[in-house]
C-alpha atoms as a PDB file:
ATOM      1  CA  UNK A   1     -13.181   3.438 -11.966  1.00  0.00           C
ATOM      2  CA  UNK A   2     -16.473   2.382 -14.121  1.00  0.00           C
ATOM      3  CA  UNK A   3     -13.927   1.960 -17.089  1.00  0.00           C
ATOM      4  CA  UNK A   4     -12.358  -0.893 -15.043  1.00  0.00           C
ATOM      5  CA  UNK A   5     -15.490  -1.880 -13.351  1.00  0.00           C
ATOM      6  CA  UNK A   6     -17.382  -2.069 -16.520  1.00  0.00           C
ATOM      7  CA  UNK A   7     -14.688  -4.308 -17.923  1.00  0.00           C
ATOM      8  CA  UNK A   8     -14.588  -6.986 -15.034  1.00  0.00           C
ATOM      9  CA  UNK A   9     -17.987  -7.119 -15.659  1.00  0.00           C
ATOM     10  CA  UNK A  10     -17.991  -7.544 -19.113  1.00  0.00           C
ATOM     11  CA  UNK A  11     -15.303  -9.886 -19.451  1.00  0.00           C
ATOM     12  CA  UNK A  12     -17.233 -12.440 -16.559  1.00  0.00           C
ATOM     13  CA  UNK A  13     -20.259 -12.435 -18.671  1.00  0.00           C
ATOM     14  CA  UNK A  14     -18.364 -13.033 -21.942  1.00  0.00           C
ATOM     15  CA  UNK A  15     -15.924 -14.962 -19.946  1.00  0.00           C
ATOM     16  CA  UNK A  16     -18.051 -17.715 -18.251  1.00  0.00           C
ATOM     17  CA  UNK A  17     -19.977 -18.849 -20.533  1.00  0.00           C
ATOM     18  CA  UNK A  18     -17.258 -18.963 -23.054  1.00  0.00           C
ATOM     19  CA  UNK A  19     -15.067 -20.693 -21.018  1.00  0.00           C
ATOM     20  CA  UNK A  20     -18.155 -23.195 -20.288  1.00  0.00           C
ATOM     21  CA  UNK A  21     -18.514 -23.554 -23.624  1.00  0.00           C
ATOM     22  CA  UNK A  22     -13.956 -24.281 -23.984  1.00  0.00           C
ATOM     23  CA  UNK A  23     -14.105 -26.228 -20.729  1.00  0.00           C
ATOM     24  CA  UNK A  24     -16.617 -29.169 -22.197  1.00  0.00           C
ATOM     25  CA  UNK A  25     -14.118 -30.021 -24.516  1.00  0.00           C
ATOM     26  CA  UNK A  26     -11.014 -29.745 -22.279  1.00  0.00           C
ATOM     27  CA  UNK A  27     -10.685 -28.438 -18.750  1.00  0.00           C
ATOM     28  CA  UNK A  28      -7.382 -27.937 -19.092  1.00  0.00           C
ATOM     29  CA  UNK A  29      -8.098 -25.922 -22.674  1.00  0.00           C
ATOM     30  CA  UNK A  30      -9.968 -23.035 -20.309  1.00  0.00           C
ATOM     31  CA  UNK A  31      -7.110 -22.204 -18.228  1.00  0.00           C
ATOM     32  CA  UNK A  32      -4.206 -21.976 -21.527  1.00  0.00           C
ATOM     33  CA  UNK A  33      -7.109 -19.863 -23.075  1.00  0.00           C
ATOM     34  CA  UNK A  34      -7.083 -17.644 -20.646  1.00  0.00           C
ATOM     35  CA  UNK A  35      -3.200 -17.813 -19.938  1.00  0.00           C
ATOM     36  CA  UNK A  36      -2.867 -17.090 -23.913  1.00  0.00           C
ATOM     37  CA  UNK A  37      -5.002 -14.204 -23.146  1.00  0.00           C
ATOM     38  CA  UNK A  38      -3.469 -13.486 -20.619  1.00  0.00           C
ATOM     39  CA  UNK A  39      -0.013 -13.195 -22.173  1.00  0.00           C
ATOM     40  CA  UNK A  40      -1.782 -11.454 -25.378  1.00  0.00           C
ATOM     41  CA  UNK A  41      -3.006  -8.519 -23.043  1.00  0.00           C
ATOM     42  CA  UNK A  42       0.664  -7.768 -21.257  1.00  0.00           C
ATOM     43  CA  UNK A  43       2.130  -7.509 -24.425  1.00  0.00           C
ATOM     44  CA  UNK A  44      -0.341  -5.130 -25.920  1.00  0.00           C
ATOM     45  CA  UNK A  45       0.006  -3.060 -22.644  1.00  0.00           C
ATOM     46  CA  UNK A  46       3.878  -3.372 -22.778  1.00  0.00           C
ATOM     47  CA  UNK A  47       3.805  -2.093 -26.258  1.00  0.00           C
ATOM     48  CA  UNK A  48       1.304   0.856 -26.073  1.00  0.00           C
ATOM     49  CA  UNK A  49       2.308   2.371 -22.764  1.00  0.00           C
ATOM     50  CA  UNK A  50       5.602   4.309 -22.559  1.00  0.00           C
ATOM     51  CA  UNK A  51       8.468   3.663 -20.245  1.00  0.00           C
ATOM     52  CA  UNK A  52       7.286   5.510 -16.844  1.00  0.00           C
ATOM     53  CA  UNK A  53      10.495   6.052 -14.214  1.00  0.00           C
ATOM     54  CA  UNK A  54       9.214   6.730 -10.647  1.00  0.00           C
ATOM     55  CA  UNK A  55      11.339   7.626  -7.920  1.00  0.00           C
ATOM     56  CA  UNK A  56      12.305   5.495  -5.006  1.00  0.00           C
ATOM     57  CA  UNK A  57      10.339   5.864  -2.060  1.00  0.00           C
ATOM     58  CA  UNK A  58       9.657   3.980   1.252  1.00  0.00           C
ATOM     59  CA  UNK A  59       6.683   1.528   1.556  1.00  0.00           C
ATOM     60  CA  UNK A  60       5.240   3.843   4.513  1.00  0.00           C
ATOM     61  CA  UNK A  61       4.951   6.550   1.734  1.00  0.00           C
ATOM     62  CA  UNK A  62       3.307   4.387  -0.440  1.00  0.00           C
ATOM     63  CA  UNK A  63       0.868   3.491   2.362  1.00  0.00           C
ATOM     64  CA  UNK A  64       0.085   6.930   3.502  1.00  0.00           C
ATOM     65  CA  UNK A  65      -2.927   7.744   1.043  1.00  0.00           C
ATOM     66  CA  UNK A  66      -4.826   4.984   3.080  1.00  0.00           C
ATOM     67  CA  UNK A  67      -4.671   6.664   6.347  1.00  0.00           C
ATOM     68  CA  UNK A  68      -7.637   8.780   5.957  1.00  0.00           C
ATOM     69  CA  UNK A  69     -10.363   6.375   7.321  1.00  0.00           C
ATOM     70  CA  UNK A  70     -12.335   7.176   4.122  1.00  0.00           C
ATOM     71  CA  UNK A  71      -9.991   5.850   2.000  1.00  0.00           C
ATOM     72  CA  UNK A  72     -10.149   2.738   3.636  1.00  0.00           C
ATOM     73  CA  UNK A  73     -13.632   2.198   4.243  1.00  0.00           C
ATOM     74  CA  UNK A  74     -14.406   3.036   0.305  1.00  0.00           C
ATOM     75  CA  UNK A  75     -11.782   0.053  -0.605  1.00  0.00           C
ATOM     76  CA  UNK A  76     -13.215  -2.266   1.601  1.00  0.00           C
ATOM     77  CA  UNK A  77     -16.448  -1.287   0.392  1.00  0.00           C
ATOM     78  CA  UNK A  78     -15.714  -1.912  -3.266  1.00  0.00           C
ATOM     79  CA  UNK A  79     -13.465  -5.501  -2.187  1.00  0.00           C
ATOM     80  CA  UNK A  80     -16.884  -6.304  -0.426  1.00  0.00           C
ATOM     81  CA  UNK A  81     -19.018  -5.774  -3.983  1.00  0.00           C
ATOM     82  CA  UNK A  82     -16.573  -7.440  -6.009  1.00  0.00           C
ATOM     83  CA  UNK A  83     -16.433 -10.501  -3.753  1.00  0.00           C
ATOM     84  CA  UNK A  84     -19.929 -10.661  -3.623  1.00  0.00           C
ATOM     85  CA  UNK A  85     -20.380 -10.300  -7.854  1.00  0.00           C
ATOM     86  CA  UNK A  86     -17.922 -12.938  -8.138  1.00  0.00           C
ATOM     87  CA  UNK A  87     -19.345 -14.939  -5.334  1.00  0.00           C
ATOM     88  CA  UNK A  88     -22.519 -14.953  -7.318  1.00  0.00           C
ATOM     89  CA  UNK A  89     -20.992 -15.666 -10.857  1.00  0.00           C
ATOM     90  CA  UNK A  90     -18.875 -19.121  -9.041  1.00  0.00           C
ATOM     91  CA  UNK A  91     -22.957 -20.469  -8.059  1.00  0.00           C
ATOM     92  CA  UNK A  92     -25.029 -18.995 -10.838  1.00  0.00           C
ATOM     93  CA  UNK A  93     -24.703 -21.707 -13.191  1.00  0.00           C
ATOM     94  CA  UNK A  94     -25.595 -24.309 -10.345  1.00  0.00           C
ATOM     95  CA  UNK A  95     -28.410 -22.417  -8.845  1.00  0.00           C
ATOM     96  CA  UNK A  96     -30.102 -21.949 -12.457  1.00  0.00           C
ATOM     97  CA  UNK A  97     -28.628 -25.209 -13.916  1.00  0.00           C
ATOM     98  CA  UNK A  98     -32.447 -26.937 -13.799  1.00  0.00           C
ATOM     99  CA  UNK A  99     -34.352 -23.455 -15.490  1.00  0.00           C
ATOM    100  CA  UNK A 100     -31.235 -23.252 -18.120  1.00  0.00           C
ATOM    101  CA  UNK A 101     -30.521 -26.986 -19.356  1.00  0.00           C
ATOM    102  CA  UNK A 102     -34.548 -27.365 -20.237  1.00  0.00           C
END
């Protein structure tokens, strides 16, 4: 879990600014960057992750690890952090736009 946390953090701050930095040229430029990327990364994943079969099973199987009310409460918990990180990278660059642009 700080694997994958760790990343989405990493790749915001690498992400913003670099996009910023795509995005005065060409709006539009940002979002095929990051679609290119996008496409880039499910190939890799395709390619170095073997075929995995899982058996069939009903959706109120899949949903039983998130009866325990712990469960629960620790996703919400960590959908509530995210939101808020992300929340705070969407109005950093306005709220520090008159410190940053000198």
């Amino acid at each position: 879990m700080a694997l994958v946390i760790g990343g989405l953090t990493l790749s915001t701050a690498l992400g913003m600014p670099l996009g910023n930095l795509i995005g005065a040229v060409d709006r539009r430029l940002t979002l095929w960057a990051v679609a290119g990327l996008g496409i880039l990364a499910a190939i890799g994943i395709s390619m170095s992750f073997p075929q995995v079969t899982l058996p069939t099973t009903t959706l109120a199987a899949r949903l039983a690890p998130l009866r325990p009310t712990t469960v629960l409460s620790i996703l919400v918990a960590t959908l509530l952090v995210m939101a808020g990180h992300y929340t705070v990278y969407t109005y950093i660059g306005a709220i520090t736009a008159d410190a940053t642009t000198g």
